[in-house]
N, C-alpha and C. Protein backbone atom coordinates (compact mmCIF):
# COMPACT_ATOMS: atom_id res chain seq x y z
N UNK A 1 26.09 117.15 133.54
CA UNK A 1 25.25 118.33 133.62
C UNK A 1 25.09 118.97 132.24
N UNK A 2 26.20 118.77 131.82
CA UNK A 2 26.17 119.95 130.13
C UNK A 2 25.42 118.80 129.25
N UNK A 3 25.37 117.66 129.77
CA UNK A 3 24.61 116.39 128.64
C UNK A 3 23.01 116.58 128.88
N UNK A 4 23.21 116.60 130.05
CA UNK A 4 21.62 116.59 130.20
C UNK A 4 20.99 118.23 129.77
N UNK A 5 21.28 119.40 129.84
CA UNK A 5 21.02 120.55 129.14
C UNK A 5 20.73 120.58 128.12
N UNK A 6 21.78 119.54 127.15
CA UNK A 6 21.68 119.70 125.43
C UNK A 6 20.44 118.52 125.57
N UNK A 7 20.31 117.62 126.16
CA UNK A 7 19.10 117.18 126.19
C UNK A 7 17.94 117.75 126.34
N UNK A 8 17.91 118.57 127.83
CA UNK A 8 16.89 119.14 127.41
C UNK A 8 16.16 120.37 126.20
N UNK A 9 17.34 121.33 125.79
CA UNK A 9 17.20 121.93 124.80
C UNK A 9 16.43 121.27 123.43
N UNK A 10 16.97 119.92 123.24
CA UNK A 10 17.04 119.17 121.96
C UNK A 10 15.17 119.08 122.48
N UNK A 11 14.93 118.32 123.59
CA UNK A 11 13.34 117.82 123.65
C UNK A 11 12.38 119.12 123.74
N UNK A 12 12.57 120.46 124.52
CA UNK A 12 12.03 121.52 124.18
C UNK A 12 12.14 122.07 122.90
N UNK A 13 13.12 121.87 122.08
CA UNK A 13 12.41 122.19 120.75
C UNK A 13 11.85 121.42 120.09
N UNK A 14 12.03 120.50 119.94
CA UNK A 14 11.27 119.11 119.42
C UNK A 14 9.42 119.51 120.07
N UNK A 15 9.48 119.54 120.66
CA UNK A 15 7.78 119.64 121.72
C UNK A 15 7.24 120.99 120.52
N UNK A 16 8.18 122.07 120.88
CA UNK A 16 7.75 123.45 120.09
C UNK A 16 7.49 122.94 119.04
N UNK A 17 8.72 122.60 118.05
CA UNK A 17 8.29 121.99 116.70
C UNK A 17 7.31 121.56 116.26
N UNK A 18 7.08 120.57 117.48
CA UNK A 18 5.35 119.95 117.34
C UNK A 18 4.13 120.13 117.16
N UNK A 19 4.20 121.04 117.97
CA UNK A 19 2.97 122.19 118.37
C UNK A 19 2.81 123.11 117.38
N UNK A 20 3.72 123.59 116.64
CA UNK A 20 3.31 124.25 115.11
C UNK A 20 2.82 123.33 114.47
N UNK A 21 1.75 124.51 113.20
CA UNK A 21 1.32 123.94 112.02
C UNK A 21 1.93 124.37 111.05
N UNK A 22 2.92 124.83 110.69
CA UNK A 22 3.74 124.81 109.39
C UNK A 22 3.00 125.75 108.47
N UNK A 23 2.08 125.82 109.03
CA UNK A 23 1.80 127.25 107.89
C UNK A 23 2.03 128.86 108.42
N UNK A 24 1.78 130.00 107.33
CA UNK A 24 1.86 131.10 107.35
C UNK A 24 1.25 131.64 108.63
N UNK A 25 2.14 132.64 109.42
CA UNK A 25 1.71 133.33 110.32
C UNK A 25 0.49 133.82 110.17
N UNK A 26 -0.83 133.98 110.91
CA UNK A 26 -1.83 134.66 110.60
C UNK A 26 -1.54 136.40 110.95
N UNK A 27 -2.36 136.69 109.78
CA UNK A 27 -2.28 138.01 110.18
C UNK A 27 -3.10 139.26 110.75
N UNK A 28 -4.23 138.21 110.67
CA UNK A 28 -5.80 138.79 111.45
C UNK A 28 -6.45 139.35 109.45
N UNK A 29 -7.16 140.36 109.88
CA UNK A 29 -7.89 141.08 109.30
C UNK A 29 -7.03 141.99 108.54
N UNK A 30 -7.16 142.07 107.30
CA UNK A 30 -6.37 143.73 106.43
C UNK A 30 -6.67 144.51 106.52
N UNK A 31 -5.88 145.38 107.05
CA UNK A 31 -6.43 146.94 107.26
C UNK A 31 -7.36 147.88 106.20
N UNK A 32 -6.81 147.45 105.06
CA UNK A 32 -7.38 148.01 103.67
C UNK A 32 -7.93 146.51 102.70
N UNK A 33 -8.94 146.75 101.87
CA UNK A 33 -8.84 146.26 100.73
C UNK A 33 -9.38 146.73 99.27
N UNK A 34 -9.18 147.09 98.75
CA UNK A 34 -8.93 147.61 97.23
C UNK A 34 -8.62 148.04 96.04
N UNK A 35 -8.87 148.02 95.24
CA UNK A 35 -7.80 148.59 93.92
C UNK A 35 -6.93 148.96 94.06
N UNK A 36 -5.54 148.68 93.01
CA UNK A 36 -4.77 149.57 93.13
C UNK A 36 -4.84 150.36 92.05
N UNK A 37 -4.79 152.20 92.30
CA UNK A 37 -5.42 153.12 91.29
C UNK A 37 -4.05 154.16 90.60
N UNK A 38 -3.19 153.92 91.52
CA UNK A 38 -1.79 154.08 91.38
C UNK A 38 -0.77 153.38 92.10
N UNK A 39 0.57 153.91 91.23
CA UNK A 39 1.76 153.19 91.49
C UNK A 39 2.65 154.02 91.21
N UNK A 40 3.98 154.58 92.73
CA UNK A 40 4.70 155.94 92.45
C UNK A 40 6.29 155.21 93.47
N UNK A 41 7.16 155.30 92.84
CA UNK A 41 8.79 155.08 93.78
C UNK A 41 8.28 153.97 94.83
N UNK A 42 7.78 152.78 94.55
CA UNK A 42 7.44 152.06 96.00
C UNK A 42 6.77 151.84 96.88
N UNK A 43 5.36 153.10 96.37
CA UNK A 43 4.26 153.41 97.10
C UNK A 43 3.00 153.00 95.66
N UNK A 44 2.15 151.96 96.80
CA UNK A 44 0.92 152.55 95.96
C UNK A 44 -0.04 153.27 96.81
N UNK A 45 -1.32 153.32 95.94
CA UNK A 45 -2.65 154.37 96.60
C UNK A 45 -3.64 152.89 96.16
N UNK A 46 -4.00 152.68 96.97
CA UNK A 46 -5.38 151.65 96.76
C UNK A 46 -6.59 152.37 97.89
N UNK A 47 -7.46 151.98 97.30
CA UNK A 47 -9.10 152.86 97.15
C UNK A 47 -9.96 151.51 97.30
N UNK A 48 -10.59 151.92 98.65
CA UNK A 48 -11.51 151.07 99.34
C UNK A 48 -12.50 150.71 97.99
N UNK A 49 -13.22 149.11 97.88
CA UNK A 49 -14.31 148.85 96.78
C UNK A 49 -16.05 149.28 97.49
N UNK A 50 -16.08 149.24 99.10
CA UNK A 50 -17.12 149.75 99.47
C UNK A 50 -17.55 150.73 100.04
N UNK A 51 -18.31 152.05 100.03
CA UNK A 51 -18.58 152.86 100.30
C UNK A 51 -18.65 152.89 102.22
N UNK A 52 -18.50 154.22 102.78
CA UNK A 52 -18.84 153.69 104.08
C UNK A 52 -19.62 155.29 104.33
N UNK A 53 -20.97 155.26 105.03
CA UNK A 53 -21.71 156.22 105.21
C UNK A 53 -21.34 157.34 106.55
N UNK A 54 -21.08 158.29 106.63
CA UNK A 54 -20.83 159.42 107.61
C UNK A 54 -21.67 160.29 107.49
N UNK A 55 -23.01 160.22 106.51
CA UNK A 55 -23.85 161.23 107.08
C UNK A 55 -24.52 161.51 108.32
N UNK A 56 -24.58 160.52 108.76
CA UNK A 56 -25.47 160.95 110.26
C UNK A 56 -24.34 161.89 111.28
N UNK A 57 -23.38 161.54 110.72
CA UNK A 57 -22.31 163.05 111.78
C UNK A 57 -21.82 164.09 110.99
N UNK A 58 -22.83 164.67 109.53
CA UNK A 58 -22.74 165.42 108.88
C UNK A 58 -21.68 165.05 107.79
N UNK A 59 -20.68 164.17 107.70
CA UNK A 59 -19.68 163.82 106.58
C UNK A 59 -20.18 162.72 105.62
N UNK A 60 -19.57 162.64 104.90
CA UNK A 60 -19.69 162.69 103.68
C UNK A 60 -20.67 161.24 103.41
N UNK A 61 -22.02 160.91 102.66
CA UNK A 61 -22.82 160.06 102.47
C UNK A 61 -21.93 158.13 101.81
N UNK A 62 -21.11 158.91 101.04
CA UNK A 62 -19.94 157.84 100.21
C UNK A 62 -19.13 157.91 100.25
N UNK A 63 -18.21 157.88 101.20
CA UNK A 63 -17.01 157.47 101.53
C UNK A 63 -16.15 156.88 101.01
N UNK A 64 -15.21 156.91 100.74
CA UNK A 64 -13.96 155.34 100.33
C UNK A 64 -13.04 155.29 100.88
N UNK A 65 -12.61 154.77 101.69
CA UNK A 65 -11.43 154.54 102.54
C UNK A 65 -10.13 154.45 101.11
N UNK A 66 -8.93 155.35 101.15
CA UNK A 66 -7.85 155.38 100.76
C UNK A 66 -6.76 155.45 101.29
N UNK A 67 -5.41 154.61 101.14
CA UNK A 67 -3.90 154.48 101.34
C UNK A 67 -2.89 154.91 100.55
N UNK A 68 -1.78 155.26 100.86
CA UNK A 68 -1.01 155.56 99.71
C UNK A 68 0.00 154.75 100.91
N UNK A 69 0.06 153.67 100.33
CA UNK A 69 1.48 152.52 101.39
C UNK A 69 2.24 152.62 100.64
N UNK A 70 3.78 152.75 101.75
CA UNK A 70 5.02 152.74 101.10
C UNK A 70 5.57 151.17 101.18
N UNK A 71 6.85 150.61 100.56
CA UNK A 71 7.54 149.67 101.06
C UNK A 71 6.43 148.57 100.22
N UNK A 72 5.38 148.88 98.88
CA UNK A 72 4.79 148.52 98.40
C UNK A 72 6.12 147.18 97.67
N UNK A 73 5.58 146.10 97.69
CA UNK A 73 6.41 145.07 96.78
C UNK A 73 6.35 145.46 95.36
N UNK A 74 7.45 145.35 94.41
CA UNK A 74 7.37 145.33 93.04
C UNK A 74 6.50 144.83 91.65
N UNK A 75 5.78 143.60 92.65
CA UNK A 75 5.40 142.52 91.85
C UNK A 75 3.56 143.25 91.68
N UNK A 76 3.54 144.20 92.70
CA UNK A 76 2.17 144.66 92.90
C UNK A 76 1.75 145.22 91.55
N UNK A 77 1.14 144.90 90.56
CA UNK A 77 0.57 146.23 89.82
C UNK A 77 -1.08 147.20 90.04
N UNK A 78 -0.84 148.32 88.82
CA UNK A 78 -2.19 148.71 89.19
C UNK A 78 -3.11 148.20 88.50
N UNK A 79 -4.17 148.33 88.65
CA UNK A 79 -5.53 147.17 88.60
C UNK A 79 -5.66 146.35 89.36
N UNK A 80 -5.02 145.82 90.10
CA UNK A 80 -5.09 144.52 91.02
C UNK A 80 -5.92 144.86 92.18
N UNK A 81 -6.79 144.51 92.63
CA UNK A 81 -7.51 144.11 93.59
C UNK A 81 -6.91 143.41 95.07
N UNK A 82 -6.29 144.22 95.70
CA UNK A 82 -5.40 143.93 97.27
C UNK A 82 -5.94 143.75 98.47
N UNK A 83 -5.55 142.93 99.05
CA UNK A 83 -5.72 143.35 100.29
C UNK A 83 -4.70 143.28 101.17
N UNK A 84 -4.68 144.44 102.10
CA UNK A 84 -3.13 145.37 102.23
C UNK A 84 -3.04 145.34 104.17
N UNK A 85 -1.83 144.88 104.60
CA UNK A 85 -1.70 144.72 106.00
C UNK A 85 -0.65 146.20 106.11
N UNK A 86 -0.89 146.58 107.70
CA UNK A 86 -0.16 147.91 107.49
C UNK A 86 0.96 147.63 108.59
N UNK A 87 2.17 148.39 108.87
CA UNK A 87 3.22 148.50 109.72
C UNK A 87 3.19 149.17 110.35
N UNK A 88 2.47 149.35 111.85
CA UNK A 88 3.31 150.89 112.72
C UNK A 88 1.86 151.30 112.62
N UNK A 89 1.94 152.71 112.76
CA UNK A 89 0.76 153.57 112.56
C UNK A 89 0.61 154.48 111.69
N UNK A 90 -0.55 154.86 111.19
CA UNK A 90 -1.26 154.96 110.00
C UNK A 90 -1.32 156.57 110.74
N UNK A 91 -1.02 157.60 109.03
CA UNK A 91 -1.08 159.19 109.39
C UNK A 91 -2.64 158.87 108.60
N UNK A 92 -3.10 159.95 109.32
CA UNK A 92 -4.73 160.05 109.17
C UNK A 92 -5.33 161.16 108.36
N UNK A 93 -4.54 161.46 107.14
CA UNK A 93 -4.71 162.59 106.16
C UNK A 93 -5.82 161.67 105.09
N UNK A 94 -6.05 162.38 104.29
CA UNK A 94 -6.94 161.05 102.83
C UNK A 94 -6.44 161.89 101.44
N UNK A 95 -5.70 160.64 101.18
CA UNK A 95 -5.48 159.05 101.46
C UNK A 95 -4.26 159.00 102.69
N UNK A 96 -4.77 158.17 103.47
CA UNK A 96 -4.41 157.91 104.96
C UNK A 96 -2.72 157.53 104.43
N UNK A 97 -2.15 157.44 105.22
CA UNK A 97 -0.27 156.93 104.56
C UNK A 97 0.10 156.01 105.93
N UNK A 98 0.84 154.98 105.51
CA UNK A 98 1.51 154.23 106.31
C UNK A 98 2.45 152.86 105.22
N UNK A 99 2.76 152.35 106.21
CA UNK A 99 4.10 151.59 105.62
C UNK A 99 3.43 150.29 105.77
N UNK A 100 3.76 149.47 104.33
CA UNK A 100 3.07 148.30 104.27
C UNK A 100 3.57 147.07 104.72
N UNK A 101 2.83 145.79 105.64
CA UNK A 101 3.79 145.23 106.18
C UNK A 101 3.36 143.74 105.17
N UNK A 102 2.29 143.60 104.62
CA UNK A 102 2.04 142.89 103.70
C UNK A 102 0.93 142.88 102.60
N UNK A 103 1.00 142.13 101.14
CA UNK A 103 -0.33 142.72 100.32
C UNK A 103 -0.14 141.57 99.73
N UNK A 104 -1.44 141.14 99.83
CA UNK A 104 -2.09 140.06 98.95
C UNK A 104 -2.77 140.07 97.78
N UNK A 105 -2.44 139.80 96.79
CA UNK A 105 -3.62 139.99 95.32
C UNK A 105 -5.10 138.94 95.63
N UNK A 106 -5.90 139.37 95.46
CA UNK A 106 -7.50 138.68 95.56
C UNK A 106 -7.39 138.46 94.35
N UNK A 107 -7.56 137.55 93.99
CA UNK A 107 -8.02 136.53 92.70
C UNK A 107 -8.76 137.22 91.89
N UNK A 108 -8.44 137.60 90.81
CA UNK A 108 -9.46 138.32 89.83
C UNK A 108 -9.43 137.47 88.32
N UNK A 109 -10.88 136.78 88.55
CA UNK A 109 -10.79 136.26 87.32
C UNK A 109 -10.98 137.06 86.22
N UNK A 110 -10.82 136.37 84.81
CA UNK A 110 -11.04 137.28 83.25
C UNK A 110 -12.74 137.21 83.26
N UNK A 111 -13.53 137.70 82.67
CA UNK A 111 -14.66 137.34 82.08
C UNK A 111 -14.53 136.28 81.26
N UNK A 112 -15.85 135.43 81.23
CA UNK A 112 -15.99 134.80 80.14
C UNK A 112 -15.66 135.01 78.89
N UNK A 113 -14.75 134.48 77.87
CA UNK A 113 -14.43 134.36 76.63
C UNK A 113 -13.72 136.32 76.92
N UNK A 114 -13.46 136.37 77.89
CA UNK A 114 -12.65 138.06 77.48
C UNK A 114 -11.28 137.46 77.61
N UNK A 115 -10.55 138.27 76.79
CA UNK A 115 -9.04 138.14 76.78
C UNK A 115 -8.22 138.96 77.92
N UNK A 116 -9.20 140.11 78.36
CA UNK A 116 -7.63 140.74 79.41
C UNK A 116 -8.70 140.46 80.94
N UNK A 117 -7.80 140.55 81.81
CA UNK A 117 -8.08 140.24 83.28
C UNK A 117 -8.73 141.44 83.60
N UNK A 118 -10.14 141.53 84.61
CA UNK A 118 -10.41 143.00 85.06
C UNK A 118 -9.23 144.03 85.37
N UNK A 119 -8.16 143.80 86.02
CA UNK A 119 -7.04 144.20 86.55
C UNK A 119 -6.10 145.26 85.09
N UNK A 120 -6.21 144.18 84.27
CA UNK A 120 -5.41 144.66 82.99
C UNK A 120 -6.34 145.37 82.20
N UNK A 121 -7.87 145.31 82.22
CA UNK A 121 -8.88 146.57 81.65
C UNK A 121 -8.74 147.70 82.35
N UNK A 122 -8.68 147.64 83.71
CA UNK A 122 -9.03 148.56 84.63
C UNK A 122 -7.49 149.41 84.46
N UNK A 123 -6.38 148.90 84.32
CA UNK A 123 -5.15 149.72 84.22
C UNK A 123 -5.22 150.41 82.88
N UNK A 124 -6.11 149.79 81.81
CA UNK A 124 -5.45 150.46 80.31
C UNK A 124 -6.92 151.98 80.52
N UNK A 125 -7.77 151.74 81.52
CA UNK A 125 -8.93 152.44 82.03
C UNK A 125 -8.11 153.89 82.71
N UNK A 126 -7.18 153.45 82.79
CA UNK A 126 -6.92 154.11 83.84
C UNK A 126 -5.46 155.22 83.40
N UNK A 127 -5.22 154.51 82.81
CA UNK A 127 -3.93 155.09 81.60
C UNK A 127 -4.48 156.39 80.47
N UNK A 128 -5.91 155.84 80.29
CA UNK A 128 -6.59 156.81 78.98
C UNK A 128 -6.95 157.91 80.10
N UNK A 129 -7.21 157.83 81.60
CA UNK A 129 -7.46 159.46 82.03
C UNK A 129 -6.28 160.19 82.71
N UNK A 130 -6.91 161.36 82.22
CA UNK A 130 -5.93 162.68 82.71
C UNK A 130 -6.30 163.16 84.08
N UNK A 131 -5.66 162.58 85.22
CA UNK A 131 -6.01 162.83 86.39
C UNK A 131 -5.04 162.77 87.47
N UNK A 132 -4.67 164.30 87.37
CA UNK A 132 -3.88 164.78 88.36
C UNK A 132 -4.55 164.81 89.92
N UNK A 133 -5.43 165.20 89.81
CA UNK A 133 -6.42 166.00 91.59
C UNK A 133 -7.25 164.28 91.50
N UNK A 134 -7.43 164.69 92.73
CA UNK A 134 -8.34 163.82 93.43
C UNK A 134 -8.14 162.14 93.33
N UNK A 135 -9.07 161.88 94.09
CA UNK A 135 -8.79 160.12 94.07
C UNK A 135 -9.85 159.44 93.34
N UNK A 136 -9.33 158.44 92.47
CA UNK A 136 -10.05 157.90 91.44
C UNK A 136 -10.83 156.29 91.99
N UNK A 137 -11.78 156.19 92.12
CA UNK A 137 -12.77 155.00 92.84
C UNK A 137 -13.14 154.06 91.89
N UNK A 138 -13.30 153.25 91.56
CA UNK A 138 -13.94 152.37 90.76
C UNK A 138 -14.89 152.21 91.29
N UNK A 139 -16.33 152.50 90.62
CA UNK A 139 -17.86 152.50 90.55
C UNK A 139 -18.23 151.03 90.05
N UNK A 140 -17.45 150.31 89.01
CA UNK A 140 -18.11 149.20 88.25
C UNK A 140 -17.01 149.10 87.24
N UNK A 141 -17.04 147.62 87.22
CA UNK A 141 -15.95 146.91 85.94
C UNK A 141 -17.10 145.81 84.98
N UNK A 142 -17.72 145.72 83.87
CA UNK A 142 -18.47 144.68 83.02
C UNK A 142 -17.90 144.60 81.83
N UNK A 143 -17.68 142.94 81.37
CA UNK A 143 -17.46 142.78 80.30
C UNK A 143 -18.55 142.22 79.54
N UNK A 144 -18.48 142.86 78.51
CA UNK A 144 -20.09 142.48 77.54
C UNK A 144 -19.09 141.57 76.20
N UNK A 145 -19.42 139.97 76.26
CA UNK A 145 -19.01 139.28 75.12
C UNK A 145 -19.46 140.40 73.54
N UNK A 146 -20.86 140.51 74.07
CA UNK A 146 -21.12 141.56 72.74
C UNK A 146 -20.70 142.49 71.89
N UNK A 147 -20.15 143.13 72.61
CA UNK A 147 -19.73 144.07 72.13
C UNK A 147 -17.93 143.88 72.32
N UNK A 148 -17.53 142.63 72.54
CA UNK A 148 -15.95 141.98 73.16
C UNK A 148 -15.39 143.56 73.85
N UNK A 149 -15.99 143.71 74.83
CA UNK A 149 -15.38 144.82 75.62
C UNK A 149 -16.17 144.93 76.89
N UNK A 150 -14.76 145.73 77.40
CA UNK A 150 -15.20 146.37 79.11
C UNK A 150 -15.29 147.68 79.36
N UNK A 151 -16.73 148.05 79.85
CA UNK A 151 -17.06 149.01 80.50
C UNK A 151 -16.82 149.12 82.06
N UNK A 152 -15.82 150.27 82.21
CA UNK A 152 -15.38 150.79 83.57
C UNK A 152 -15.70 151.99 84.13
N UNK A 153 -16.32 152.22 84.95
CA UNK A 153 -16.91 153.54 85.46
C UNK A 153 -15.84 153.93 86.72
N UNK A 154 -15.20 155.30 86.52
CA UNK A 154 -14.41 155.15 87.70
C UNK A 154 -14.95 156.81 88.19
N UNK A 155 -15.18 156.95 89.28
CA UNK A 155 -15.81 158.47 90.26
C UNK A 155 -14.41 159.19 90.56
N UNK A 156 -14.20 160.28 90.37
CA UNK A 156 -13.20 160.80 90.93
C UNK A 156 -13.73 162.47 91.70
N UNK A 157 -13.52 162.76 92.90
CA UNK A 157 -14.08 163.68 93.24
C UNK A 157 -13.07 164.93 93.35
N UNK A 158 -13.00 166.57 93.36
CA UNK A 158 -11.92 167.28 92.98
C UNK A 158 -12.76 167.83 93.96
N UNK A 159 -12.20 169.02 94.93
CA UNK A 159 -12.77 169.61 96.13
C UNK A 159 -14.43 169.59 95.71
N UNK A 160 -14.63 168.80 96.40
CA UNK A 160 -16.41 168.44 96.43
C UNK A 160 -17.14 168.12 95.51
N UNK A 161 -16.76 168.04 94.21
CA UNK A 161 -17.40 167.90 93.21
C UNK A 161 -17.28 166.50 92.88
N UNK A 162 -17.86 165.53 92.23
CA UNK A 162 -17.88 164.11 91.86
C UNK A 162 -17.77 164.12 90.58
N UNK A 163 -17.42 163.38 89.89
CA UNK A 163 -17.55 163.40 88.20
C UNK A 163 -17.31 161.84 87.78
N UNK A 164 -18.10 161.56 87.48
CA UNK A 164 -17.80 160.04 86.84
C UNK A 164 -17.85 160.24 85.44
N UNK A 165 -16.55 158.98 85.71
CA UNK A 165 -15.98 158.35 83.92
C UNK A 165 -16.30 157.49 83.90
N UNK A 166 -16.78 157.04 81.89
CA UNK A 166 -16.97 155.67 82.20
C UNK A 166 -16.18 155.14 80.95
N UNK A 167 -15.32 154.75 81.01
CA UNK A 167 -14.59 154.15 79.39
C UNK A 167 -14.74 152.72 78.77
N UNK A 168 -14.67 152.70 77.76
CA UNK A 168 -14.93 151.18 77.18
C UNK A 168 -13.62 151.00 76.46
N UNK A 169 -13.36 149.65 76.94
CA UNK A 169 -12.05 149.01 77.00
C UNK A 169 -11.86 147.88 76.03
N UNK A 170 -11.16 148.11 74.88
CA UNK A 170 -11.70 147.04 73.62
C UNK A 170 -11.14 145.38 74.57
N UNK A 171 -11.00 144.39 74.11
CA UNK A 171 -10.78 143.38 75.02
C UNK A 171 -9.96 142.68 73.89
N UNK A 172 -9.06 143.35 73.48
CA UNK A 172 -8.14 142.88 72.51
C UNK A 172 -6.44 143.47 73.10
């Protein structure tokens, strides 16, 4: 009786075994995906890349969906381009907060013949402003061989007001 048990144990996992594909759990869809615009004790704030419209129920025409996830991995920096799985449930303030259950970097290539990665323009972009209030969006990242630099436009809005920056980023 106890032989034939470990038998069957041994062939039910064997069957299971089978029936997997050996790869990564799926995880559906990311809750978030965008920049990361800061980085604070473990948490970042990443800032949706596409606008989402709420005027027709009177709010706001340009939108950006924002996070400030905790339990952020180390390896994450800012500039990087994420896309961010969440844990549990999400507090619904902006930037929305919840606990991160995984984050993927999206591939960001360099420009042609540019030396730093959008990621590494967009952080030294991001270093030259003084910006305490509000949440900072990236509008546009271009590198012009011409001029061997990147132009970054980033929107930051302070109770209702919008103000765009746009800095040029030597590529050295």
């Amino acid at each position: 009786m106890k032989n034939s048990y470990i038998i069957f144990t041994l062939l039910l996992s064997l069957v299971l075994t089978a029936c997997s594909d050996g790869d990564k759990v799926s995880l559906g869809e990311p809750g978030y995906k965008g920049y990361v615009m800061d980085k604070r004790e473990g948490s970042i704030l990443v800032v949706g890349t596409e606008p989402k419209d709420f005027s027709e129920n009177g709010g706001d025409p340009e939108y950006y969906s924002a996070l400030w996830g905790s339990d952020a991995p180390d390896r994450i920096e800012v500039g990087q381009l994420v896309e961010v799985w969440v844990d549990g449930g999400v507090q619904e303030s902006y930037p929305a907060q919840a606990k991160i259950s995984d984050v993927r970097v999206v591939s960001q290539e360099k420009g042609e013949n540019a030396d730093l990665s959008e990621a590494e323009a967009l952080r030294k972009a991001l270093n030259q402003m003084e910006n305490d209030n509000g949440i900072p969006v990236v509008k546009s990242t271009k590198f012009s061989e011409k001029t061997n630099s990147w132009s970054i436009e980033i929107q930051v809005e302070n109770a209702g007001e919008k103000s765009i920056f746009t800095m040029s980023i030597n590529d050295n």
